[in-house]
Protein backbone atom coordinates (compact mmCIF):
# COMPACT_ATOMS: atom_id res chain seq x y z
CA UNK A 1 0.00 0.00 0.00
CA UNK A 2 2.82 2.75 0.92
CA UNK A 3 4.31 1.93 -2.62
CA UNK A 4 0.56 3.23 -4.10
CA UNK A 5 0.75 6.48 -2.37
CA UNK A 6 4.21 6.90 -3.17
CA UNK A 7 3.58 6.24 -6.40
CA UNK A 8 0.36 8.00 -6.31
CA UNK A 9 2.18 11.32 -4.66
CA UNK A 10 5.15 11.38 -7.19
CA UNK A 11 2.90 11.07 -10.34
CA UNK A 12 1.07 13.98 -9.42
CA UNK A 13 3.99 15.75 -8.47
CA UNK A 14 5.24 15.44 -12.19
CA UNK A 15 1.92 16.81 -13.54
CA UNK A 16 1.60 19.36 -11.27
CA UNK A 17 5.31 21.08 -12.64
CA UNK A 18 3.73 22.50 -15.78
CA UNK A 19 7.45 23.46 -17.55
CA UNK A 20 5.88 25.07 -20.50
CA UNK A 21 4.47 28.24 -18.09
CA UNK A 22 6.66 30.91 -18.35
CA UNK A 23 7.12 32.92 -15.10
CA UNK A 24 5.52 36.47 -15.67
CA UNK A 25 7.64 39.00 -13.53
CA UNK A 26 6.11 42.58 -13.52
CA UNK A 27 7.96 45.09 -14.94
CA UNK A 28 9.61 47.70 -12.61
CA UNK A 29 11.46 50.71 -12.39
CA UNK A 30 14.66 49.37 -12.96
CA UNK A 31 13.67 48.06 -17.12
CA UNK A 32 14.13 52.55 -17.20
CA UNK A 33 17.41 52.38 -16.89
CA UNK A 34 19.25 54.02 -19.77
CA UNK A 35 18.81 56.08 -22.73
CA UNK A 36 15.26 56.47 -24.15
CA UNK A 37 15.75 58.18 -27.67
CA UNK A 38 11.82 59.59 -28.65
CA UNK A 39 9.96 58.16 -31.09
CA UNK A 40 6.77 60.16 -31.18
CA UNK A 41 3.06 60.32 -30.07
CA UNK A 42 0.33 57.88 -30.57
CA UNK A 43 -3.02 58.20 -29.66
CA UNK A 44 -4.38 59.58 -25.81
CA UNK A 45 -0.80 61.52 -25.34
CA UNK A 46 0.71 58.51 -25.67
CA UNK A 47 5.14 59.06 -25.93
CA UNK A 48 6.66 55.94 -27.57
CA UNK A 49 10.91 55.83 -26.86
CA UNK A 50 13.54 53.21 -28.55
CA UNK A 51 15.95 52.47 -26.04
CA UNK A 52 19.59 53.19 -27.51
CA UNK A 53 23.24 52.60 -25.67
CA UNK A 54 23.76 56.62 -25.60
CA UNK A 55 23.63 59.89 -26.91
CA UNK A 56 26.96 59.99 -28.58
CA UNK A 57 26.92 60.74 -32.62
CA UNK A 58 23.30 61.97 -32.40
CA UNK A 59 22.70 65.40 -33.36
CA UNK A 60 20.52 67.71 -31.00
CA UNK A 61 17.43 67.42 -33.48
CA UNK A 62 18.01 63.49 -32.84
CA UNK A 63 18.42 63.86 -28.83
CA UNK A 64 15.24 66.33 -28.75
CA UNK A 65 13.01 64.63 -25.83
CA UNK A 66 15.57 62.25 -25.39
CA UNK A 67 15.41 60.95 -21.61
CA UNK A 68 17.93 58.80 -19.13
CA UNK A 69 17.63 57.41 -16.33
CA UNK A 70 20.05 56.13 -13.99
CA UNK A 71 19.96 53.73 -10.30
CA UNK A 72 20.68 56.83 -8.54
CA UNK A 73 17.79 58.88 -9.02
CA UNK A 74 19.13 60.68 -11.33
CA UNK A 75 16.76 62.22 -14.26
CA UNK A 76 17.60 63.92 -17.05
CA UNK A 77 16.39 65.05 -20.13
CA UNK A 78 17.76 66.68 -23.89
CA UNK A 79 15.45 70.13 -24.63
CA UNK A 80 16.00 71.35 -28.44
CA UNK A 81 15.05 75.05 -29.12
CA UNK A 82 14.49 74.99 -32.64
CA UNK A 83 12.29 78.07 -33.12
CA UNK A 84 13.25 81.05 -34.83
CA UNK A 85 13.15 83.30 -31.77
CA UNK A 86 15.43 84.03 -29.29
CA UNK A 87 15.16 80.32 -27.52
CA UNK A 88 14.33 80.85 -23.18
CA UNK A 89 16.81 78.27 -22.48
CA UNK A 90 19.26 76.79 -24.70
CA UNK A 91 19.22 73.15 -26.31
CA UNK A 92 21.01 70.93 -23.71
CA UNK A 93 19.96 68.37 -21.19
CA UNK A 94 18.15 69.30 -18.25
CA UNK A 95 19.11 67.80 -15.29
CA UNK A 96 16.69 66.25 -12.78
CA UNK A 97 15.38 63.66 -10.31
CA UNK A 98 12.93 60.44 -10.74
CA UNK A 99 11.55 58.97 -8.15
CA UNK A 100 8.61 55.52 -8.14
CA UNK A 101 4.89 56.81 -7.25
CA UNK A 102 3.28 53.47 -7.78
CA UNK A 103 3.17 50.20 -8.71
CA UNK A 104 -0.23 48.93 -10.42
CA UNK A 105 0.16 51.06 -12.66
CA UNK A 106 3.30 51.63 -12.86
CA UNK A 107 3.97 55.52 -12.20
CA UNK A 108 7.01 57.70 -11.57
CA UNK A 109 7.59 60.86 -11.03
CA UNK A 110 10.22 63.13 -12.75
CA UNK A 111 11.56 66.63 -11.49
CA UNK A 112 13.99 69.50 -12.14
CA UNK A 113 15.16 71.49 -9.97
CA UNK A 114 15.88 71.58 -6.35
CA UNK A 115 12.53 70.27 -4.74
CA UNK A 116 10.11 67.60 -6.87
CA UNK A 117 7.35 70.56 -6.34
CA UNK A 118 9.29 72.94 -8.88
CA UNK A 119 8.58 71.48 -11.62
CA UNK A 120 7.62 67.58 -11.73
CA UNK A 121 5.61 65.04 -14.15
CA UNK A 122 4.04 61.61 -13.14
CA UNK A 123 4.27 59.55 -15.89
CA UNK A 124 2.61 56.57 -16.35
CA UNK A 125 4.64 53.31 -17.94
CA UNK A 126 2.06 51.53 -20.80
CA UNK A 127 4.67 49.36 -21.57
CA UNK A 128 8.20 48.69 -21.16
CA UNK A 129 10.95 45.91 -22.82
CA UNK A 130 14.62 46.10 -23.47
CA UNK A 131 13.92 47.48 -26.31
CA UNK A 132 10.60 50.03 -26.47
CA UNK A 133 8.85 52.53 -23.84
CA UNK A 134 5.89 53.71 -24.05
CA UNK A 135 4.66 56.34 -21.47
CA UNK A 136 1.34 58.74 -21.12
């Protein structure tokens, strides 16, 4: 009889370890990490970014909206003037901050300046792979 049960217990053991599931890990904060070269707008203010290995050999038309985002907190992103006017700041990246608001769904927050309540986004992460971003 015990070498049923054992039989009975190890047989359903090996149908109970489905290999074919994949595990499904949410994606956090740290799948920012990088350089996020803009793509454009789709529908509902919708930003889509291609993530690239840096900003070197781009030209500032190239980097405009450009983000990164490092481990640190650190934040920053590349502002083109391109108007014909006198342009209120130059084109150059803008320094900042980036903190995580929440998790379902996945929000952060992104300032410049001293204090997040100068001047601070939440942006909300649609989706995110090693290789696209999309944020509203």
């Amino acid at each position: 009889m015990k070498n049923y049960l054992f039989f009975a217990l190890m047989l359903a053991l090996l149908f109970g370890c489905d290999k074919k599931e994949e595990l499904s890990l949410p994606k956090g904060p740290e799948d920012l990490l990088g350089y996020w070269k803009y793509d454009g707008y789709g529908e509902e203010n919708e930003r889509f970014f291609t993530a690239v290995l840096s900003d070197a050999g781009l030209s500032e038309s190239e980097k405009s909206l450009m983000m990164e985002f490092r481990s640190d907190g650190f934040f920053r992103q590349f502002f083109w003037n391109w108007c014909g006017t006198p342009p209120a700041m130059p084109s150059d990246w803008q320094n900042g901050q980036w903190e995580q608001v929440s998790e379902q769904p996945l929000v952060i927050k992104v300032w410049f300046g001293t204090f997040p309540e100068d001047n601070f986004q939440n942006l909300e992460i649609l989706e995110i792979d090693e290789t696209h971003l999309v944020i509203k």
